[in-house]
C-alpha atoms as a PDB file:
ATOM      1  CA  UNK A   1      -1.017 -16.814  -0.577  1.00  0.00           C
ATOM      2  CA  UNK A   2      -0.963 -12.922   0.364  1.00  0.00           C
ATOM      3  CA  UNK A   3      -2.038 -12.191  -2.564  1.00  0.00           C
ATOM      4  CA  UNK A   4      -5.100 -14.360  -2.989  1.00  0.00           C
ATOM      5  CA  UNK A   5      -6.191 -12.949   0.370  1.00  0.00           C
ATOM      6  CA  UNK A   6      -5.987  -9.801  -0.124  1.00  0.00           C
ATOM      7  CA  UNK A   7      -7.626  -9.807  -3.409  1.00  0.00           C
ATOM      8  CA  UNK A   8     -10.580 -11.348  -1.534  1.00  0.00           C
ATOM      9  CA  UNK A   9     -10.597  -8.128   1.200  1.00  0.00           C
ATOM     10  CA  UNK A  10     -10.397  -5.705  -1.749  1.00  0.00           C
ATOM     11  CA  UNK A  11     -13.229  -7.626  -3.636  1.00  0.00           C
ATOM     12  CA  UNK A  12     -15.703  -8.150  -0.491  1.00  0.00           C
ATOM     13  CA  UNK A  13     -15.057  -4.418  -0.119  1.00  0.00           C
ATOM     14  CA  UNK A  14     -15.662  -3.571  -3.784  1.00  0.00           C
ATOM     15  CA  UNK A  15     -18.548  -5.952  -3.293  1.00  0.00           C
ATOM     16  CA  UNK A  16     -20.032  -4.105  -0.680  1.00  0.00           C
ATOM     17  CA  UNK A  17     -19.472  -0.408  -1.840  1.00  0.00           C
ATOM     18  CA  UNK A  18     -21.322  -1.627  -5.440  1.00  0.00           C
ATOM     19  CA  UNK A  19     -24.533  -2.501  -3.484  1.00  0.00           C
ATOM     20  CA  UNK A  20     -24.584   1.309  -2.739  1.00  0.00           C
ATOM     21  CA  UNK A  21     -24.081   2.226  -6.380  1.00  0.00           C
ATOM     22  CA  UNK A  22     -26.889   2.460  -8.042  1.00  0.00           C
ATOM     23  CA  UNK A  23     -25.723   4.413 -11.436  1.00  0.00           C
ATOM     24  CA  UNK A  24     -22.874   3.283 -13.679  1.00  0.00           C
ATOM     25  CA  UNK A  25     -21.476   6.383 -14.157  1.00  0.00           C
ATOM     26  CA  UNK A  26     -20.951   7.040 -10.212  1.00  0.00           C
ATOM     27  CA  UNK A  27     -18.538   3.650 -10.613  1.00  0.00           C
ATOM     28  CA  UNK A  28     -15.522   5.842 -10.805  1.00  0.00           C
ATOM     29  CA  UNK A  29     -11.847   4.419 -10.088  1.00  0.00           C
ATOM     30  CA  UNK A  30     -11.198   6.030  -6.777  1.00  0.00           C
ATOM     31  CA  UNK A  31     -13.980   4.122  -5.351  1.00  0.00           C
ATOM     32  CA  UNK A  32     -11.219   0.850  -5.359  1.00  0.00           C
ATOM     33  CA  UNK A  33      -9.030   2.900  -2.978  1.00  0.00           C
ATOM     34  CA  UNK A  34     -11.433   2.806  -0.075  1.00  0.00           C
ATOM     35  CA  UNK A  35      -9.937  -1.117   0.389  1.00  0.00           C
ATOM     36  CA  UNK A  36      -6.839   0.703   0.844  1.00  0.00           C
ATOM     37  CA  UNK A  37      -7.989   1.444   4.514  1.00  0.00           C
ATOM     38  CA  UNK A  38      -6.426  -2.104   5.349  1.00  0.00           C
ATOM     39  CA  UNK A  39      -3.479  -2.114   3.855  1.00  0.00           C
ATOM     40  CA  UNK A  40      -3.149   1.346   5.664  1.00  0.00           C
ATOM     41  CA  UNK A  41      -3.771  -0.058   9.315  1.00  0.00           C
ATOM     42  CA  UNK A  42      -2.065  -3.192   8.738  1.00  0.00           C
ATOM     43  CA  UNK A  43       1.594  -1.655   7.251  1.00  0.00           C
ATOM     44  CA  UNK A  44       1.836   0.555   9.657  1.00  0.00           C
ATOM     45  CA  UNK A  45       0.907  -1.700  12.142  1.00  0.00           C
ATOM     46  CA  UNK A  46       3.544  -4.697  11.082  1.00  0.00           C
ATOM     47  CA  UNK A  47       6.201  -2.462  11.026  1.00  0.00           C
ATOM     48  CA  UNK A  48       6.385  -0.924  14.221  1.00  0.00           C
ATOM     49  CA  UNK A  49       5.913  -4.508  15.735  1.00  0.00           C
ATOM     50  CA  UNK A  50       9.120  -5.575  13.427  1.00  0.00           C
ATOM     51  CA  UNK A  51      11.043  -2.214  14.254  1.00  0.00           C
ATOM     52  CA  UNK A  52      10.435  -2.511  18.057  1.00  0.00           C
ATOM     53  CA  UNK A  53      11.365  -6.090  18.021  1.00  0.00           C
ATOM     54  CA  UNK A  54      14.651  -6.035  16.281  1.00  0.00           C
ATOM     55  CA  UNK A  55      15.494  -2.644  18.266  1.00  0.00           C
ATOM     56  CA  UNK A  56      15.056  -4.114  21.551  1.00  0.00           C
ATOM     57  CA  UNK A  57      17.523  -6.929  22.507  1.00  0.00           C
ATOM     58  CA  UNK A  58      16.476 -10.059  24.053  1.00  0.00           C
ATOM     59  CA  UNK A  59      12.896 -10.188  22.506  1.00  0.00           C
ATOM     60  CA  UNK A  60      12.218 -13.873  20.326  1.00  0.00           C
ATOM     61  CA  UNK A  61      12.731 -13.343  16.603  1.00  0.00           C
ATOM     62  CA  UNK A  62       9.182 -14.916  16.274  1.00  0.00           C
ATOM     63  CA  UNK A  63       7.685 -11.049  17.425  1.00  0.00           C
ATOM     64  CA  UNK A  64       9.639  -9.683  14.104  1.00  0.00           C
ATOM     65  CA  UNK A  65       8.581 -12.778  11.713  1.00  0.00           C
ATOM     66  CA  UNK A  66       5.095 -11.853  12.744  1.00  0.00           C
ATOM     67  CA  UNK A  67       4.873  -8.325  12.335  1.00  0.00           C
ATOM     68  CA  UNK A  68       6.375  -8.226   9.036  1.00  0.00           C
ATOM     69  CA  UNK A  69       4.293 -11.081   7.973  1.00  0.00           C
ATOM     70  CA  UNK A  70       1.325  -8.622   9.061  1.00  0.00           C
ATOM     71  CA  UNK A  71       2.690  -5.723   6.974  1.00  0.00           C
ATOM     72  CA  UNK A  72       3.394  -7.944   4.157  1.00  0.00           C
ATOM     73  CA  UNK A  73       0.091  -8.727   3.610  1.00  0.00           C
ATOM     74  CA  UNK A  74      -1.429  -5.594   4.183  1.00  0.00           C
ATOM     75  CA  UNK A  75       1.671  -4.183   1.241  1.00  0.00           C
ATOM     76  CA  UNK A  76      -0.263  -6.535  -1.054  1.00  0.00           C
ATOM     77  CA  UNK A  77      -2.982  -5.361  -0.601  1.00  0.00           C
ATOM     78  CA  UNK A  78      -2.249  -1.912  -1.132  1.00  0.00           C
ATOM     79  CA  UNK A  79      -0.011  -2.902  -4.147  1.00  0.00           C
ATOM     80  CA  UNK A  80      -2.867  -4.810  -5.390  1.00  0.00           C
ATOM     81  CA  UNK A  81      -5.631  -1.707  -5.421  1.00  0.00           C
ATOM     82  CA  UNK A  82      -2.662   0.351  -6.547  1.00  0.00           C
ATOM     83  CA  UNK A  83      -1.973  -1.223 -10.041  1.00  0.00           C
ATOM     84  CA  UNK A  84      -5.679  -2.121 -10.205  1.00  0.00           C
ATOM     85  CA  UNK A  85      -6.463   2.046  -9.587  1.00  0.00           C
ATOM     86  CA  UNK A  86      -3.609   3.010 -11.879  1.00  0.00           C
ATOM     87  CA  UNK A  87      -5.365   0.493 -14.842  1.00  0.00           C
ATOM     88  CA  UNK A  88      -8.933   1.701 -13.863  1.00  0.00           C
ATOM     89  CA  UNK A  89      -8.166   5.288 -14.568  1.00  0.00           C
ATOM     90  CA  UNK A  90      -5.658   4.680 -17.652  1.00  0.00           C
ATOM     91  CA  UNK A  91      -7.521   1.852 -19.134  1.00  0.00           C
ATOM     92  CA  UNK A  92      -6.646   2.121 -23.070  1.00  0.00           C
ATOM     93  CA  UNK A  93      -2.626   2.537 -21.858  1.00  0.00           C
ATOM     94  CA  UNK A  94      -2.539  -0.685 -19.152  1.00  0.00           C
ATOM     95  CA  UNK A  95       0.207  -2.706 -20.473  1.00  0.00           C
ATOM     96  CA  UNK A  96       2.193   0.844 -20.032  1.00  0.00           C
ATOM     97  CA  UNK A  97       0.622   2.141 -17.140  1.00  0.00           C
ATOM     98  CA  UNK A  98       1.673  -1.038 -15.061  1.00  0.00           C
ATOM     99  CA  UNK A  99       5.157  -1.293 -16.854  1.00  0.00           C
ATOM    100  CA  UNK A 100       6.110   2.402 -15.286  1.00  0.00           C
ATOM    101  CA  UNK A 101       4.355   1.239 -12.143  1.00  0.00           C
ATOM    102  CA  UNK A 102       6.554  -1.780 -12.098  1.00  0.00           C
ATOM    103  CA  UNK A 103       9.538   0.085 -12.724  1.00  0.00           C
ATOM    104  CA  UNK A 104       9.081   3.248 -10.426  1.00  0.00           C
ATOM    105  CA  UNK A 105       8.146   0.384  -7.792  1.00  0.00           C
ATOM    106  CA  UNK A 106      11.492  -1.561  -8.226  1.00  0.00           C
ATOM    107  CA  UNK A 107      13.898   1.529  -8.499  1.00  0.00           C
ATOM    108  CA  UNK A 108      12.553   2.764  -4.923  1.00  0.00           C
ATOM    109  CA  UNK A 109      12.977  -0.717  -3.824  1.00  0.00           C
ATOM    110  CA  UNK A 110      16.163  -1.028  -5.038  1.00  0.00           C
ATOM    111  CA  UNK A 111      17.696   2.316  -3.592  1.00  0.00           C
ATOM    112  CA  UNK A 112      16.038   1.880  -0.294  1.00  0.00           C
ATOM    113  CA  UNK A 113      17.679  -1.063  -0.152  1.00  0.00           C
ATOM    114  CA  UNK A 114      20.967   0.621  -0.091  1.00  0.00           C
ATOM    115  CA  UNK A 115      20.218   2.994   2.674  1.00  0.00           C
ATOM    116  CA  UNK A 116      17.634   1.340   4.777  1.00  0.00           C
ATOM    117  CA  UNK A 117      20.658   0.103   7.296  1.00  0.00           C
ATOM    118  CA  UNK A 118      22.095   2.830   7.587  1.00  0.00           C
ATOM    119  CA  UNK A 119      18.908   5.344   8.506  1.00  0.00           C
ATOM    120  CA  UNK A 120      17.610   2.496  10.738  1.00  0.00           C
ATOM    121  CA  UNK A 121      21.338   2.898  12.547  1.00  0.00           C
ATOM    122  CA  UNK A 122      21.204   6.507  12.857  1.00  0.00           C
ATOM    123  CA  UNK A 123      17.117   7.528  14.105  1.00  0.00           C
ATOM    124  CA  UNK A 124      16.037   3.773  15.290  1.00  0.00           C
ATOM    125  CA  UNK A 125      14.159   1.123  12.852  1.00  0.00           C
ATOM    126  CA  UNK A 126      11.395   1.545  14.846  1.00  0.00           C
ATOM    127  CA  UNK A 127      11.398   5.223  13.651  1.00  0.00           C
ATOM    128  CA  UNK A 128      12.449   4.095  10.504  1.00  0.00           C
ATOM    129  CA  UNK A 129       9.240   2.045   9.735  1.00  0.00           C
ATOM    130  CA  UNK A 130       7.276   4.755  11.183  1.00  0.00           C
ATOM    131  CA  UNK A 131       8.650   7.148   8.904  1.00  0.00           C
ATOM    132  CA  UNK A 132       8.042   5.230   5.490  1.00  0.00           C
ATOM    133  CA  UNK A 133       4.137   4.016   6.662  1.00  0.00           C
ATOM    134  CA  UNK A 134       3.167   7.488   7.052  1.00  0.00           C
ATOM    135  CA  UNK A 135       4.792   8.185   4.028  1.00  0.00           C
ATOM    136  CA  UNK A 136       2.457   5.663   2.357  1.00  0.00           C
ATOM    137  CA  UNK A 137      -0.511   6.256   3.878  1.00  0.00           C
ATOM    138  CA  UNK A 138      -0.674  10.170   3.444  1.00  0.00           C
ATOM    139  CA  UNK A 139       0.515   9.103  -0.343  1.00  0.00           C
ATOM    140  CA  UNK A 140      -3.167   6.721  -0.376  1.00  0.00           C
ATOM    141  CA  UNK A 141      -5.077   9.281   1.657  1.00  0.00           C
ATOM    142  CA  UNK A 142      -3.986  12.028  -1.313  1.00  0.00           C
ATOM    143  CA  UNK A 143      -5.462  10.058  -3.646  1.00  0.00           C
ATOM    144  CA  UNK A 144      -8.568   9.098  -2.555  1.00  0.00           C
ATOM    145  CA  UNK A 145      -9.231  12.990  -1.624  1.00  0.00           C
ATOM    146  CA  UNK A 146      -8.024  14.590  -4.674  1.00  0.00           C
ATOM    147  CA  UNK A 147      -7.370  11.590  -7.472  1.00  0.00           C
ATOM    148  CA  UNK A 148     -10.549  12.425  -9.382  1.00  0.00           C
ATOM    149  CA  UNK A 149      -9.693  16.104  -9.614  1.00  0.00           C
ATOM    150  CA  UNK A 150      -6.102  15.089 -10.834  1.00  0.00           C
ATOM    151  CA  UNK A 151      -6.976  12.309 -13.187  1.00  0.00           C
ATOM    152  CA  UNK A 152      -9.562  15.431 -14.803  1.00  0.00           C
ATOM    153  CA  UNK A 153      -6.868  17.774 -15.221  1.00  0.00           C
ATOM    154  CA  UNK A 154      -4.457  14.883 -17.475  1.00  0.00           C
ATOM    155  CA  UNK A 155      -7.276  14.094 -19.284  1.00  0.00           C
END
């Protein structure tokens, strides 16, 4: 269900940004990461509602089922334009391009997993979640600024 939804926000976005276009040649992949903006508020967002909630005692587990519900579907969303990007720009190498995305995404999942207790123990989850959605957004913001220039250079 996430991910119908937030293929809907990307594409009323995309919708809305190709009224503007009036060229085909200024359609250029990095115009898909402006839906990103969402995901961006709504990771961040979810996960310092889940990291205060399971940091403070006596507050209702519903608080923390909410706010990672929220940053779950604003991680589709960004996962969504992210393997959609990484196909516009590489579009003769897809089945590859999304196979390395797949597997650089599931190694960093499965390492955090590891050590995500143990950080959380030692600065606060709540500082935790912080940490990793600023991580993510300056990773989006980077490529919306400076992906044209980079995909240019590997070409």
């Amino acid at each position: 269900m996430p991910q119908l939804a937030g293929g809907m926000v990307i594409d009323a976005i995309l919708k809305r940004k190709s009224r503007s276009v009036t060229e085909e040649h200024d359609r250029h992949p990095e115009a898909r990461l402006q839906a990103i903006w969402t995901g961006a508020i709504l990771v961040p967002a979810g996960l310092l509602i889940y990291g205060f909630c399971i940091a403070k005692d006596g507050v209702h587990w519903l608080g923390a089922v909410i706010g990672i519900g929220i940053a779950c579907f604003g991680l589709q969303v960004i996962t969504t334009i992210c393997y959609t990007y990484s196909i516009d720009c590489y579009q003769e190498h897809a089945s590859e391009v999304s196979q390395l995305f797949n597997f650089i995404r599931q190694e960093i999942g499965m390492t955090f997993a590891f050590y995500a207790v143990i950080l959380g123990d030692r600065i606060g989850f709540q500082y935790e979640m912080l940490m990793f959605a600023g991580l993510g957004s300056g990773v989006a913001l980077a490529l919306m600024l400076k992906g044209a220039r980079w995909r240019a250079r590997l070409e």
